[in-house]
C-alpha atoms as a PDB file:
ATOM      1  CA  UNK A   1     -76.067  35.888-285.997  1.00  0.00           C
ATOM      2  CA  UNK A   2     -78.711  35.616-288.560  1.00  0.00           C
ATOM      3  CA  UNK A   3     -79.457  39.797-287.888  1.00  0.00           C
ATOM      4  CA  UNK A   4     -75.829  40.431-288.506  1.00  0.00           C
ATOM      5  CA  UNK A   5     -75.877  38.220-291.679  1.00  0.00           C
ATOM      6  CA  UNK A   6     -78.994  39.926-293.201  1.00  0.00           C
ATOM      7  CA  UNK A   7     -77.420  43.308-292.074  1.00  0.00           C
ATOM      8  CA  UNK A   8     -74.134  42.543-293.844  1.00  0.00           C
ATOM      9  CA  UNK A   9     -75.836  41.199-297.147  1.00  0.00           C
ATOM     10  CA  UNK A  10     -77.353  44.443-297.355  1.00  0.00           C
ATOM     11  CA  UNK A  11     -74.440  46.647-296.226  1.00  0.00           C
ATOM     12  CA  UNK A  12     -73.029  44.851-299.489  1.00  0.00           C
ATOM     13  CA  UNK A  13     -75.935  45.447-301.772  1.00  0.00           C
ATOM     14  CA  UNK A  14     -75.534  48.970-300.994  1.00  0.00           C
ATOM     15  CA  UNK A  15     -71.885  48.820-302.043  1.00  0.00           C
ATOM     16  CA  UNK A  16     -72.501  47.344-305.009  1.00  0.00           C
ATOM     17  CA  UNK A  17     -75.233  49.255-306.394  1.00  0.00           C
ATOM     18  CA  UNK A  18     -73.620  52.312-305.310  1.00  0.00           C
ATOM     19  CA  UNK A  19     -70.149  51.044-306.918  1.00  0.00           C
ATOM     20  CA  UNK A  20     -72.909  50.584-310.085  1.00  0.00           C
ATOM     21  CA  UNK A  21     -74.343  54.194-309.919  1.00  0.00           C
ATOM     22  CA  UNK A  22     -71.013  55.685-309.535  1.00  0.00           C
ATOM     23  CA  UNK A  23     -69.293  54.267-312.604  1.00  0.00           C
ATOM     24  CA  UNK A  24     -72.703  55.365-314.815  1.00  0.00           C
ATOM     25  CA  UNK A  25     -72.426  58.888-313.638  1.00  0.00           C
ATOM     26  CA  UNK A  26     -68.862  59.289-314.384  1.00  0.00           C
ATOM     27  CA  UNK A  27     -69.225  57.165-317.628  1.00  0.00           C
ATOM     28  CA  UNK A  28     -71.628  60.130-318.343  1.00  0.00           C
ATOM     29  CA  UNK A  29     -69.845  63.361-316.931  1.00  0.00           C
ATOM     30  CA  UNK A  30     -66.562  62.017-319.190  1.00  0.00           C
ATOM     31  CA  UNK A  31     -68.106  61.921-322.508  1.00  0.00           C
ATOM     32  CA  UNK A  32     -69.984  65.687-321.258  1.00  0.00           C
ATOM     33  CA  UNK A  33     -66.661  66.586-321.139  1.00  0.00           C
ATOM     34  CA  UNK A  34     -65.923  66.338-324.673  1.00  0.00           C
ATOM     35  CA  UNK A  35     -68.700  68.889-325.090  1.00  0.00           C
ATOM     36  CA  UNK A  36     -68.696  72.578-325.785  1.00  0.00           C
ATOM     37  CA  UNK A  37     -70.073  75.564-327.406  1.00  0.00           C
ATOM     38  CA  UNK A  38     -68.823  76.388-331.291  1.00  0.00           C
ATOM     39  CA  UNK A  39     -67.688  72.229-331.432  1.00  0.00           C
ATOM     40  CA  UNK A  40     -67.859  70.270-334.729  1.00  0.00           C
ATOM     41  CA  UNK A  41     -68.909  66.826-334.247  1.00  0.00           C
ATOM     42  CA  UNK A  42     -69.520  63.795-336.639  1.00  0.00           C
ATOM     43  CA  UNK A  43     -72.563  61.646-335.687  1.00  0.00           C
ATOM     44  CA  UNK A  44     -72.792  58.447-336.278  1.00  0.00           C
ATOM     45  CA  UNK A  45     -76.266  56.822-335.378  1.00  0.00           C
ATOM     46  CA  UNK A  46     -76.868  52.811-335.734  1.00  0.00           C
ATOM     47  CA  UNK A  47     -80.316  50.317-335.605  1.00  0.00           C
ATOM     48  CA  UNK A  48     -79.166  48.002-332.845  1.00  0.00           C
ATOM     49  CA  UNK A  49     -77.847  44.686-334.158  1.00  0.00           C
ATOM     50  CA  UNK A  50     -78.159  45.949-337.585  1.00  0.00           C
ATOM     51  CA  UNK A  51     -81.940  46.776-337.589  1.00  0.00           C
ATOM     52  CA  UNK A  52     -83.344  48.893-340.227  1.00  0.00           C
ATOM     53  CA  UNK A  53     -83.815  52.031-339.069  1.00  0.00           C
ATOM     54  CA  UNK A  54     -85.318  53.572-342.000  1.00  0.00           C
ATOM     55  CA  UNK A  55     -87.516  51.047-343.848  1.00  0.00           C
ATOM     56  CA  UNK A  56     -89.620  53.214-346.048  1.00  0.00           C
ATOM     57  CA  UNK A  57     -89.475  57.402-347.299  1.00  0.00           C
ATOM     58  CA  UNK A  58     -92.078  58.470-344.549  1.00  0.00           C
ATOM     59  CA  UNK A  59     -90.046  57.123-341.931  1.00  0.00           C
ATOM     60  CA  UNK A  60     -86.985  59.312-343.699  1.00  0.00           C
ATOM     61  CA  UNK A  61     -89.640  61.973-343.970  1.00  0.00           C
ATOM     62  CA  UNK A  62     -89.882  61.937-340.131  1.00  0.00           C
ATOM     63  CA  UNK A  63     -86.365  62.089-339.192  1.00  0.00           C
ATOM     64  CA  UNK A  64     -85.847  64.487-341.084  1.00  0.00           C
ATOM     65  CA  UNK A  65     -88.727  66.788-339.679  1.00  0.00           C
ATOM     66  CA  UNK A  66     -87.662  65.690-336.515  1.00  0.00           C
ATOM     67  CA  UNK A  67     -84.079  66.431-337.486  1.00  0.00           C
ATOM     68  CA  UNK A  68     -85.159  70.022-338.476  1.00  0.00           C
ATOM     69  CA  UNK A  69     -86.657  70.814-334.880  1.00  0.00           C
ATOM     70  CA  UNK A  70     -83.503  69.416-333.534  1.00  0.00           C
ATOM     71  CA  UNK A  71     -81.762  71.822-335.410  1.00  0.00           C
ATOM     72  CA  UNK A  72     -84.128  74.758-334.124  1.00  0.00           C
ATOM     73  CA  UNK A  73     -84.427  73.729-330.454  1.00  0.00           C
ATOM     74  CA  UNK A  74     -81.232  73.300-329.823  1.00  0.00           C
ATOM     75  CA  UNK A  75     -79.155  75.500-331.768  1.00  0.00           C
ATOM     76  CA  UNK A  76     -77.613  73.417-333.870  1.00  0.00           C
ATOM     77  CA  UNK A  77     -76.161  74.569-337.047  1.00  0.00           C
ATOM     78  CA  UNK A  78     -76.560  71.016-339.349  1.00  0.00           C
ATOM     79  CA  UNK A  79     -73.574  70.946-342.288  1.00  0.00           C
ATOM     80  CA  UNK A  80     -74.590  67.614-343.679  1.00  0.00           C
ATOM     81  CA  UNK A  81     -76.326  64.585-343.331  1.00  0.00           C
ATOM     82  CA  UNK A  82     -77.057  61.173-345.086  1.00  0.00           C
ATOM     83  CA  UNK A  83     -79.478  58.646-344.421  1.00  0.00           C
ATOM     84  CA  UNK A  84     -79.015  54.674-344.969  1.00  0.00           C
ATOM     85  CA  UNK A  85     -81.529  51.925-343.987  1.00  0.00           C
ATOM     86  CA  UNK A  86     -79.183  50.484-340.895  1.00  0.00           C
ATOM     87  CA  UNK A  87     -77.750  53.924-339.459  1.00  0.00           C
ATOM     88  CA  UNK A  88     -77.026  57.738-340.062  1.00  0.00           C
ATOM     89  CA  UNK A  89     -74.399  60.384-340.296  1.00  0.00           C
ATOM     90  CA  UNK A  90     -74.656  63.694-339.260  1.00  0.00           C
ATOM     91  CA  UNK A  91     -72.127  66.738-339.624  1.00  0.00           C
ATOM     92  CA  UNK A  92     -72.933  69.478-337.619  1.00  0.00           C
ATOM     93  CA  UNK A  93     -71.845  72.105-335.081  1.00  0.00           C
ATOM     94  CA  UNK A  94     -73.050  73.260-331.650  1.00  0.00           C
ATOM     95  CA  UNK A  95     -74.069  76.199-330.562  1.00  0.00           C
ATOM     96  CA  UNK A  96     -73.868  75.590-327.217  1.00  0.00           C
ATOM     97  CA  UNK A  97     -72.087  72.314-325.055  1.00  0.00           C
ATOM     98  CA  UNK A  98     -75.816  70.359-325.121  1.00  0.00           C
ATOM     99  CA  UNK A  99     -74.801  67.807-327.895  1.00  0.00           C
ATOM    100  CA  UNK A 100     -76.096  65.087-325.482  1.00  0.00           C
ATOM    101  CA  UNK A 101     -79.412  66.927-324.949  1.00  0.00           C
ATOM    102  CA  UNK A 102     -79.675  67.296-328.785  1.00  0.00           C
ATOM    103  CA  UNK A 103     -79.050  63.687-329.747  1.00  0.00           C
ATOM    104  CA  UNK A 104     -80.767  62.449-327.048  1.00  0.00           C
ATOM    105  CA  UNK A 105     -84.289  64.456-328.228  1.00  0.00           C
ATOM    106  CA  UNK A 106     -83.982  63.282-331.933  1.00  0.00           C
ATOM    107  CA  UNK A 107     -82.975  59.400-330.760  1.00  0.00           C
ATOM    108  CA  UNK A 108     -85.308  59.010-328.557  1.00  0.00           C
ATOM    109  CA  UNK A 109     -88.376  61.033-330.394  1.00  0.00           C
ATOM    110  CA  UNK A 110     -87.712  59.134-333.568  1.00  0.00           C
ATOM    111  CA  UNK A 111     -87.473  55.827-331.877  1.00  0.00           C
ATOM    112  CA  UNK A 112     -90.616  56.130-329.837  1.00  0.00           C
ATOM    113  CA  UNK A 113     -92.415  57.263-333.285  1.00  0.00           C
ATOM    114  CA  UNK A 114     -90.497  54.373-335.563  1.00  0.00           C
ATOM    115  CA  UNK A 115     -91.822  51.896-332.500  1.00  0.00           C
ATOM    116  CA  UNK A 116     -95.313  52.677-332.551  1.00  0.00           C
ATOM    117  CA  UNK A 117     -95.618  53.078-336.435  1.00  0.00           C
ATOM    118  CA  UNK A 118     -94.236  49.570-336.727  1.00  0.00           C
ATOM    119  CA  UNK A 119     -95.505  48.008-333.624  1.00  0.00           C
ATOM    120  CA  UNK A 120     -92.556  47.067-332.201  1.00  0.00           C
ATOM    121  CA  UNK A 121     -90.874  47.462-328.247  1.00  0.00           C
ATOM    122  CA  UNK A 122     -87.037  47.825-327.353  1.00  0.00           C
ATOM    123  CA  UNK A 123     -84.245  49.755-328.270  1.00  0.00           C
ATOM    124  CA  UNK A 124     -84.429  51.191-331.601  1.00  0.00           C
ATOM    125  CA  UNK A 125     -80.169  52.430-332.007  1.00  0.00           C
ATOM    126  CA  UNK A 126     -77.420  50.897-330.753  1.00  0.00           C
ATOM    127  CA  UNK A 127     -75.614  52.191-327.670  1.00  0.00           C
ATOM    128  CA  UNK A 128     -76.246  55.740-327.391  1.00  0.00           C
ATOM    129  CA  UNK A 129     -74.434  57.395-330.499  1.00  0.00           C
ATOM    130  CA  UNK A 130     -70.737  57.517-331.248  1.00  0.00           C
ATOM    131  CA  UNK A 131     -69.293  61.361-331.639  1.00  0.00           C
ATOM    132  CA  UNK A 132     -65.805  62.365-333.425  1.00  0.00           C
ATOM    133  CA  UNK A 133     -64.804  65.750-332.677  1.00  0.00           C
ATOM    134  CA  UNK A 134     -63.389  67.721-336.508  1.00  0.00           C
ATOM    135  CA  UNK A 135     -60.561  70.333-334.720  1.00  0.00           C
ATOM    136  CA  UNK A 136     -59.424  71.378-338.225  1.00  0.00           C
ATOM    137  CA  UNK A 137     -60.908  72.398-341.570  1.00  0.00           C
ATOM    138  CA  UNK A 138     -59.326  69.275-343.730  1.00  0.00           C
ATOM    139  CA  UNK A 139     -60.928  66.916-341.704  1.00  0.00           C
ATOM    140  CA  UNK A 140     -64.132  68.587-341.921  1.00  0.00           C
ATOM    141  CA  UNK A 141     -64.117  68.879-345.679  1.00  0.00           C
ATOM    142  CA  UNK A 142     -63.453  65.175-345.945  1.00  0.00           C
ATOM    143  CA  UNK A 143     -66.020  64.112-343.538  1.00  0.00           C
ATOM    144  CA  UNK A 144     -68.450  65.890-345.143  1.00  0.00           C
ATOM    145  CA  UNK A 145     -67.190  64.278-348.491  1.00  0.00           C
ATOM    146  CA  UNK A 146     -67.197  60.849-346.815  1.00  0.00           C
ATOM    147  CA  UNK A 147     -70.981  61.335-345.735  1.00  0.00           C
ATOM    148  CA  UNK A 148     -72.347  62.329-348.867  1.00  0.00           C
ATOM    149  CA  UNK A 149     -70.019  59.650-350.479  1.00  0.00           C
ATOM    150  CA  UNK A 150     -72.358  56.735-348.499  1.00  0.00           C
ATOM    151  CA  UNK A 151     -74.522  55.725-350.885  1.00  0.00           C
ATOM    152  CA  UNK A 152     -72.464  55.314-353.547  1.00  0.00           C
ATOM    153  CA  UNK A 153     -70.365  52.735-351.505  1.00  0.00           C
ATOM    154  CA  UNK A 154     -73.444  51.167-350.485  1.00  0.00           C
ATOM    155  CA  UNK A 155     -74.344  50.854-354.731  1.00  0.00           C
ATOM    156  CA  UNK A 156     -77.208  52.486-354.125  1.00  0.00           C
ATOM    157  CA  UNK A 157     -76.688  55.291-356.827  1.00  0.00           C
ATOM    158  CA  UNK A 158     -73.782  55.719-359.291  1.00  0.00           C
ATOM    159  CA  UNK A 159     -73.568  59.726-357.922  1.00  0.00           C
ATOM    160  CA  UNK A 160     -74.097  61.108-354.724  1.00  0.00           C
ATOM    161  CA  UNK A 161     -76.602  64.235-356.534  1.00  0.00           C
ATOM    162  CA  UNK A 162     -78.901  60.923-357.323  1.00  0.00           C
ATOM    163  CA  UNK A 163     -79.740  59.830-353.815  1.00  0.00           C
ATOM    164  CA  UNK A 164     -82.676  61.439-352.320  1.00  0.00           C
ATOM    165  CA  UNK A 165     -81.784  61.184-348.841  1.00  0.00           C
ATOM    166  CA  UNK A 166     -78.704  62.993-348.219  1.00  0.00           C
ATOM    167  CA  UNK A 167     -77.634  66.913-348.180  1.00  0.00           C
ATOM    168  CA  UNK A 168     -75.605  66.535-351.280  1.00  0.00           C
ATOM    169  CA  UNK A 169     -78.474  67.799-353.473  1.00  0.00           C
ATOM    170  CA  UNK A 170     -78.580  70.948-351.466  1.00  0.00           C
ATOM    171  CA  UNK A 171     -75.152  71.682-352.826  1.00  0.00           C
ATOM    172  CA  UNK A 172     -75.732  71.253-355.817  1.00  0.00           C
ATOM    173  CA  UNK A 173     -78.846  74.016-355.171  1.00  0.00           C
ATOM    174  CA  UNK A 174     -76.027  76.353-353.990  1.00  0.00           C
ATOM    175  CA  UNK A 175     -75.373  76.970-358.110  1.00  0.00           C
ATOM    176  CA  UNK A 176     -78.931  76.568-359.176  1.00  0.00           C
ATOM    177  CA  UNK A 177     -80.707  79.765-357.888  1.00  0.00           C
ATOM    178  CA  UNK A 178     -84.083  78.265-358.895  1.00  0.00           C
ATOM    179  CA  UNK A 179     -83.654  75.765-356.691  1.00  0.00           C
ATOM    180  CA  UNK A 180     -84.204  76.265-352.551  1.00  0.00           C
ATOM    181  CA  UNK A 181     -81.539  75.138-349.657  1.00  0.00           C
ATOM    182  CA  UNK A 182     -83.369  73.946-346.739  1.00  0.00           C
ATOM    183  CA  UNK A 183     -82.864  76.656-344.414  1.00  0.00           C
ATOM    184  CA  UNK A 184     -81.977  74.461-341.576  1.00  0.00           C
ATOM    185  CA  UNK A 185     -79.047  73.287-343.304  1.00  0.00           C
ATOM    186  CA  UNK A 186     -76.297  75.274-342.812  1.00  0.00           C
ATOM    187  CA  UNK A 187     -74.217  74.359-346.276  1.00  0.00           C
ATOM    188  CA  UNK A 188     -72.552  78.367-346.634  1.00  0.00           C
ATOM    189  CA  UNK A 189     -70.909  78.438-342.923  1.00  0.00           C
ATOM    190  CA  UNK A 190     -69.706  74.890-343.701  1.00  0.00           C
ATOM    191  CA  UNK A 191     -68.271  75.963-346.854  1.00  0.00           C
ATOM    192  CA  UNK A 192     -66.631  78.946-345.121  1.00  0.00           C
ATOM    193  CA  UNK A 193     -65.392  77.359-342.603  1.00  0.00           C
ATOM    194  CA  UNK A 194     -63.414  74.794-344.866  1.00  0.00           C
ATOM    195  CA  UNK A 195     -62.455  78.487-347.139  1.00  0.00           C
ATOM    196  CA  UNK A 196     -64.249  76.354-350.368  1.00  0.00           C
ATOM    197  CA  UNK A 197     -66.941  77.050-352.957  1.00  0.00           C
ATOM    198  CA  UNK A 198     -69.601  75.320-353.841  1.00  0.00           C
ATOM    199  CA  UNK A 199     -68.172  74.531-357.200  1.00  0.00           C
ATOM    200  CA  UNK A 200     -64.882  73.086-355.313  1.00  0.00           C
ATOM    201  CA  UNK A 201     -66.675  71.156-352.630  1.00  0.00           C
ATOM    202  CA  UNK A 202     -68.814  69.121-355.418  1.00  0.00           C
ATOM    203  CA  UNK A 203     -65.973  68.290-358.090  1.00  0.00           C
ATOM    204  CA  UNK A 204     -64.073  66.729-354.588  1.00  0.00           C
ATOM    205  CA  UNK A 205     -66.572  64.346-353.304  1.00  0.00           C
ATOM    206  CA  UNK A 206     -67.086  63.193-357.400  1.00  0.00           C
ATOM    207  CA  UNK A 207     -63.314  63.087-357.982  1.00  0.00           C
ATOM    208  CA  UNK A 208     -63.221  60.747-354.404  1.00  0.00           C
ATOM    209  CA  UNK A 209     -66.260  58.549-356.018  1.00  0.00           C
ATOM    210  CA  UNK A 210     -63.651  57.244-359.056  1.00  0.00           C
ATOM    211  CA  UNK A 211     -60.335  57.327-356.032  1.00  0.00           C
ATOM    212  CA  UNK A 212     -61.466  54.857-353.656  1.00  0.00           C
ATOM    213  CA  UNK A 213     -63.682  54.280-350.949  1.00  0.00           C
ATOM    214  CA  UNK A 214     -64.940  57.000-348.801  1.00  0.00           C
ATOM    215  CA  UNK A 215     -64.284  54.828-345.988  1.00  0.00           C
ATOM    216  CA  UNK A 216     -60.173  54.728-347.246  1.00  0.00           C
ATOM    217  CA  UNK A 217     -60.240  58.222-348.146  1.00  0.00           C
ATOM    218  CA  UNK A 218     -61.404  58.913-344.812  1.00  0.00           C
ATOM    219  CA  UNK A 219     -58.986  56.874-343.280  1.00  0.00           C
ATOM    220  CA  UNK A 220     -56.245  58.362-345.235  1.00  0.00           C
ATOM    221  CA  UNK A 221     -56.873  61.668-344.229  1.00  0.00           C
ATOM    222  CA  UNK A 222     -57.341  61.400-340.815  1.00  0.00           C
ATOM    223  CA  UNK A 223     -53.684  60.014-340.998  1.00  0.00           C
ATOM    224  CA  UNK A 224     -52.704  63.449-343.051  1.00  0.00           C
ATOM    225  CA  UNK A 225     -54.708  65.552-340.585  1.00  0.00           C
ATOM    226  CA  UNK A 226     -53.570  63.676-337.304  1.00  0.00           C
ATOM    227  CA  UNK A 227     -49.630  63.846-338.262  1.00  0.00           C
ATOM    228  CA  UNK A 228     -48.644  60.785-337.616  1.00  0.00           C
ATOM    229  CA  UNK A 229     -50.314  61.481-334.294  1.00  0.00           C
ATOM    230  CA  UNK A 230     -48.860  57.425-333.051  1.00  0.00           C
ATOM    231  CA  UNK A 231     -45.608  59.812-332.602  1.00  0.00           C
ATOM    232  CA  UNK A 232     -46.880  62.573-330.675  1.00  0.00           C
ATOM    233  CA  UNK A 233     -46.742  60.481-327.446  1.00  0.00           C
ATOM    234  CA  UNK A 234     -47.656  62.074-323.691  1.00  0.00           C
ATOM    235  CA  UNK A 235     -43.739  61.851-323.558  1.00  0.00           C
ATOM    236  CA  UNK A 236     -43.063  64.009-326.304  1.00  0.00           C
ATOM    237  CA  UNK A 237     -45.779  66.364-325.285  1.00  0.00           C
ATOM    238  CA  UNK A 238     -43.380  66.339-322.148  1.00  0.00           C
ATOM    239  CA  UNK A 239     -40.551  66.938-323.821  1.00  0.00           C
ATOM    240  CA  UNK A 240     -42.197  70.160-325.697  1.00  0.00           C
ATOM    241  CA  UNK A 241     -43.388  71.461-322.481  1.00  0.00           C
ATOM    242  CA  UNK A 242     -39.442  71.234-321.060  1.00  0.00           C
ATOM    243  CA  UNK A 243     -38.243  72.673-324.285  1.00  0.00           C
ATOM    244  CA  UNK A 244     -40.908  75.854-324.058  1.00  0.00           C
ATOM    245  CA  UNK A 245     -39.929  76.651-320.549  1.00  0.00           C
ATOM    246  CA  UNK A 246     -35.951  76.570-321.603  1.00  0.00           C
ATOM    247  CA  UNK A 247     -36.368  78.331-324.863  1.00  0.00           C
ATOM    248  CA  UNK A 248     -39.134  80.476-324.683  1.00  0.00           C
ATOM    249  CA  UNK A 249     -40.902  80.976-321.647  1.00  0.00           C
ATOM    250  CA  UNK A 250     -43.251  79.513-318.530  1.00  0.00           C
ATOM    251  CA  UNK A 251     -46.554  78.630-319.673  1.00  0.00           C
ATOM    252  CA  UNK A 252     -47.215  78.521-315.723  1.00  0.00           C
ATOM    253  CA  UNK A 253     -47.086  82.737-315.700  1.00  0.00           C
ATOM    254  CA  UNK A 254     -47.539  82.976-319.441  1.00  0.00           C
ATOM    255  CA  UNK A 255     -51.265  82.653-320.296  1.00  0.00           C
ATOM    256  CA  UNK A 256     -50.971  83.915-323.927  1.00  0.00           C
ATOM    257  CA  UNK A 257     -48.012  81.480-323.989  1.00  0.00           C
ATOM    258  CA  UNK A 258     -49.656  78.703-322.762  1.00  0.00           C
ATOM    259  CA  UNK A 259     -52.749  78.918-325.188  1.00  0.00           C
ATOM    260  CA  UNK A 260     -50.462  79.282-328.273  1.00  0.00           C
ATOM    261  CA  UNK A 261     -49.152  76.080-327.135  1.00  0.00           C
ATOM    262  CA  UNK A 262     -52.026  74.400-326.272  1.00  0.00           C
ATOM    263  CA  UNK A 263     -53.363  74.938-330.166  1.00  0.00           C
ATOM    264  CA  UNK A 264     -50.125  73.938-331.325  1.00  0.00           C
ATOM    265  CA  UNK A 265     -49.799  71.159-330.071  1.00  0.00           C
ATOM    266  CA  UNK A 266     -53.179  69.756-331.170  1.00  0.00           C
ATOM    267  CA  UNK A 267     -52.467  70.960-334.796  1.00  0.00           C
ATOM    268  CA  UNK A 268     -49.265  68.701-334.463  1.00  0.00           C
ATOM    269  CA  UNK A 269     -51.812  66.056-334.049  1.00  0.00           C
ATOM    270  CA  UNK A 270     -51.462  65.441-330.068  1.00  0.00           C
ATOM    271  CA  UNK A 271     -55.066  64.008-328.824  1.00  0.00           C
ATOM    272  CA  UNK A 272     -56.984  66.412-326.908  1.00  0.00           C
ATOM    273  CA  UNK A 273     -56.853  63.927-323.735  1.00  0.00           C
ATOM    274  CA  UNK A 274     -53.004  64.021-323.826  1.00  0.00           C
ATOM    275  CA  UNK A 275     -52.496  67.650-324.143  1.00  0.00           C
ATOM    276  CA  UNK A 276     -54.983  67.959-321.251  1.00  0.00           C
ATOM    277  CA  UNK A 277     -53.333  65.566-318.952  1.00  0.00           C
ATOM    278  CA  UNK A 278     -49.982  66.968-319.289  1.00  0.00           C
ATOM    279  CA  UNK A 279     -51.183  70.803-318.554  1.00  0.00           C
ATOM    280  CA  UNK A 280     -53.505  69.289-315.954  1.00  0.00           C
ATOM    281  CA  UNK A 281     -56.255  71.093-317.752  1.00  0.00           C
ATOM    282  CA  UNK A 282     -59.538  69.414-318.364  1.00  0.00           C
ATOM    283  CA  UNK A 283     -60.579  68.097-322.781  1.00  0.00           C
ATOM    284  CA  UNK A 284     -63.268  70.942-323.018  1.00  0.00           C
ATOM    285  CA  UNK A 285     -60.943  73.612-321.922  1.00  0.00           C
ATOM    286  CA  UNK A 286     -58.149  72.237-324.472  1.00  0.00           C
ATOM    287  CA  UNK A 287     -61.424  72.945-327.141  1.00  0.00           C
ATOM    288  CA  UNK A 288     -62.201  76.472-325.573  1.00  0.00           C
ATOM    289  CA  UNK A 289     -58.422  77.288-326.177  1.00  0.00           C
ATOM    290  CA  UNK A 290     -58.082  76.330-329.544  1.00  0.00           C
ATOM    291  CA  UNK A 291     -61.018  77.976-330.261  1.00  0.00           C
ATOM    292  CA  UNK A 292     -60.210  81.033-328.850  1.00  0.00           C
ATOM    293  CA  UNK A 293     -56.782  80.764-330.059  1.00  0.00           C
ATOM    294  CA  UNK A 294     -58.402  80.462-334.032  1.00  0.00           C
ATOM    295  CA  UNK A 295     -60.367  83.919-333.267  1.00  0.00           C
ATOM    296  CA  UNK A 296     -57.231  85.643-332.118  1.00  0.00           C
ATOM    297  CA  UNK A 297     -54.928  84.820-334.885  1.00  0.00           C
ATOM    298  CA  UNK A 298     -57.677  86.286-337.203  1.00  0.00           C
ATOM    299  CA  UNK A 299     -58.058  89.922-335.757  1.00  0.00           C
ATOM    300  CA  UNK A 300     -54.831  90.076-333.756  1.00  0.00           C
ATOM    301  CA  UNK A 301     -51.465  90.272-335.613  1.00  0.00           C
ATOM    302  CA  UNK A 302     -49.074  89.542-332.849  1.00  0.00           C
ATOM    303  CA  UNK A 303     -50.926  86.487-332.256  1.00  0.00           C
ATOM    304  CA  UNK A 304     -49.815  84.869-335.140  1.00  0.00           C
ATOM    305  CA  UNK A 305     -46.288  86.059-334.532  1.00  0.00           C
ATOM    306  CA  UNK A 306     -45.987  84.685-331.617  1.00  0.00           C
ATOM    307  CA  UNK A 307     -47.287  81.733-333.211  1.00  0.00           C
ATOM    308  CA  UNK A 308     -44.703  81.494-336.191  1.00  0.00           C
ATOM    309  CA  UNK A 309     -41.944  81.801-333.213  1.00  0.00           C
ATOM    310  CA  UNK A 310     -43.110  79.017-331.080  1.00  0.00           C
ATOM    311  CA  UNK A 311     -43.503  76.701-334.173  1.00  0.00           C
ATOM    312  CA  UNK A 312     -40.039  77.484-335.716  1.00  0.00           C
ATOM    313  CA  UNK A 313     -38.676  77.177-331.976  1.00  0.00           C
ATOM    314  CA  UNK A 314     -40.622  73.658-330.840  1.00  0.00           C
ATOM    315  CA  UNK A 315     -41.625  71.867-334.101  1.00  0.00           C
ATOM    316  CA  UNK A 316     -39.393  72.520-336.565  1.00  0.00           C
END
């Protein structure tokens, strides 16, 4: 009795840690899903329990040299970036789908540098990192507003050109040719991609200082951006889908179809996870689609026609 008591404790130990494991891989492979190559991401890095992070300029000196190899070892292209005491921001795109191999080397190399500096064991950040995918070009123009707006919500500068410790003073370089861009900072593709100059990105984030608070402005655009997204239910994604097939076509033997959809419907402000359940699709091919979609529409006419057709058909 007692060897089939100890045998069953065990059986159940087993279970349990293997219940344990299980959950922590799949907590993992679900937020690697999110990931993929030519993605736009906003970073938001925290001190655990509100730590200072940053307590002095050489540890900001050393993030941001460790930042910089970040940038080179990974392919990263870096858009902008801020620094407080208690956490970061980072806008930036990747290159390939390794944004949890990329945060994971400057986390952990700045943390095991900031703990012997300071003398200090444990966890340096909070969780892991939190990640917000951009999908369209407002968004990312007022994210990148909203970081370089941080320390003049925190009152630590009246302007955003006056704090040290963000990229806002590189755009600002962008009109001064006496003055160098750090070359790891990638402010021209960001400006191309949101189709704005230098001259137009800098009078909007000091317009937004005098409007409200980045955080609002934030806020309020990702309620422009998302259109009124609390609308675009998985039922109404359902009820596209029927409409497509009895108006237009079957996405099922339609592939152009199908993708022309797929990008419509997360301009419409449908979350990725939705639009992936409903075409039983995974979240990072809903990202390959749309991005594959933008390319199209720019070199292929008929693309965009198609486009116009669907959206006067199913959205307007």
């Amino acid at each position: 009795m007692g060897n089939f008591l100890a045998a069953f404790m065990l059986r159940s130990l087993e279970l349990f840690f293997y219940k344990r494991y299980n959950n922590h891989i799949m907590a993992r492979r679900n937020r690697k899903e999110i990931e993929d190559r030519g993605a736009i991401y906003h970073i938001i890095g925290k001190g655990v329990e509100g730590t200072d992070i940053f307590t002095d300029d050489v540890d900001r000196n050393k993030f941001l040299q460790l930042l910089q190899k970040m940038v080179n070892l990974h392919k990263v292209h870096l858009f902008s970036y801020v620094l407080m005491d208690t956490h970061f921001h980072l806008l930036l795109k990747t290159e390939e789908a390794n944004l949890s191999q990329a945060m994971q080397f400057l986390n952990s190399s700045y943390a095991h540098w900031f703990n012997i500096r300071h003398i200090r064991k444990g966890h340096l950040f909070q969780d892991r990192y939190k990640s917000h995918i951009v999908l369209n070009s407002l968004y990312l123009y007022s994210v990148a507003s909203y970081i370089n707006l941080n320390p003049v919500e925190a009152s630590l500068v009246d302007s955003p050109e006056e704090y040290p410790w963000s990229s806002f003073q590189y755009f600002l370089s962008t009109q001064n040719q006496n003055k160098n861009v750090l070359p790891w900072l990638n402010i021209r593709e960001l400006l191309k991609l949101c189709q704005a100059s230098p001259e137009n990105f800098i009078n909007f984030v000091k317009e937004n200082i005098q409007k409200d608070k980045p955080e609002k402005i934030l806020q309020n655009i990702t309620k422009i951006t998302s259109n009124q997204t609390q609308n675009k239910s998985p039922r109404n994604i359902e009820n596209i889908l029927r409409k497509t097939k009895e108006q237009i076509g079957n996405i099922d033997t339609n592939k152009r179809l199908k993708h022309l959809l797929v990008y419509l419907l997360i301009k419409e402000g449908c979350r990725v996870k939705d639009v992936a359940n409903s075409l039983q699709i995974t979240s990072s091919s809903v990202l390959k689609i749309c991005k594959k979609v933008d390319r199209n529409l720019i070199s292929d006419r008929i693309y965009q026609l198609w486009l116009n057709h669907i959206k006067i058909n199913l959205f307007l």
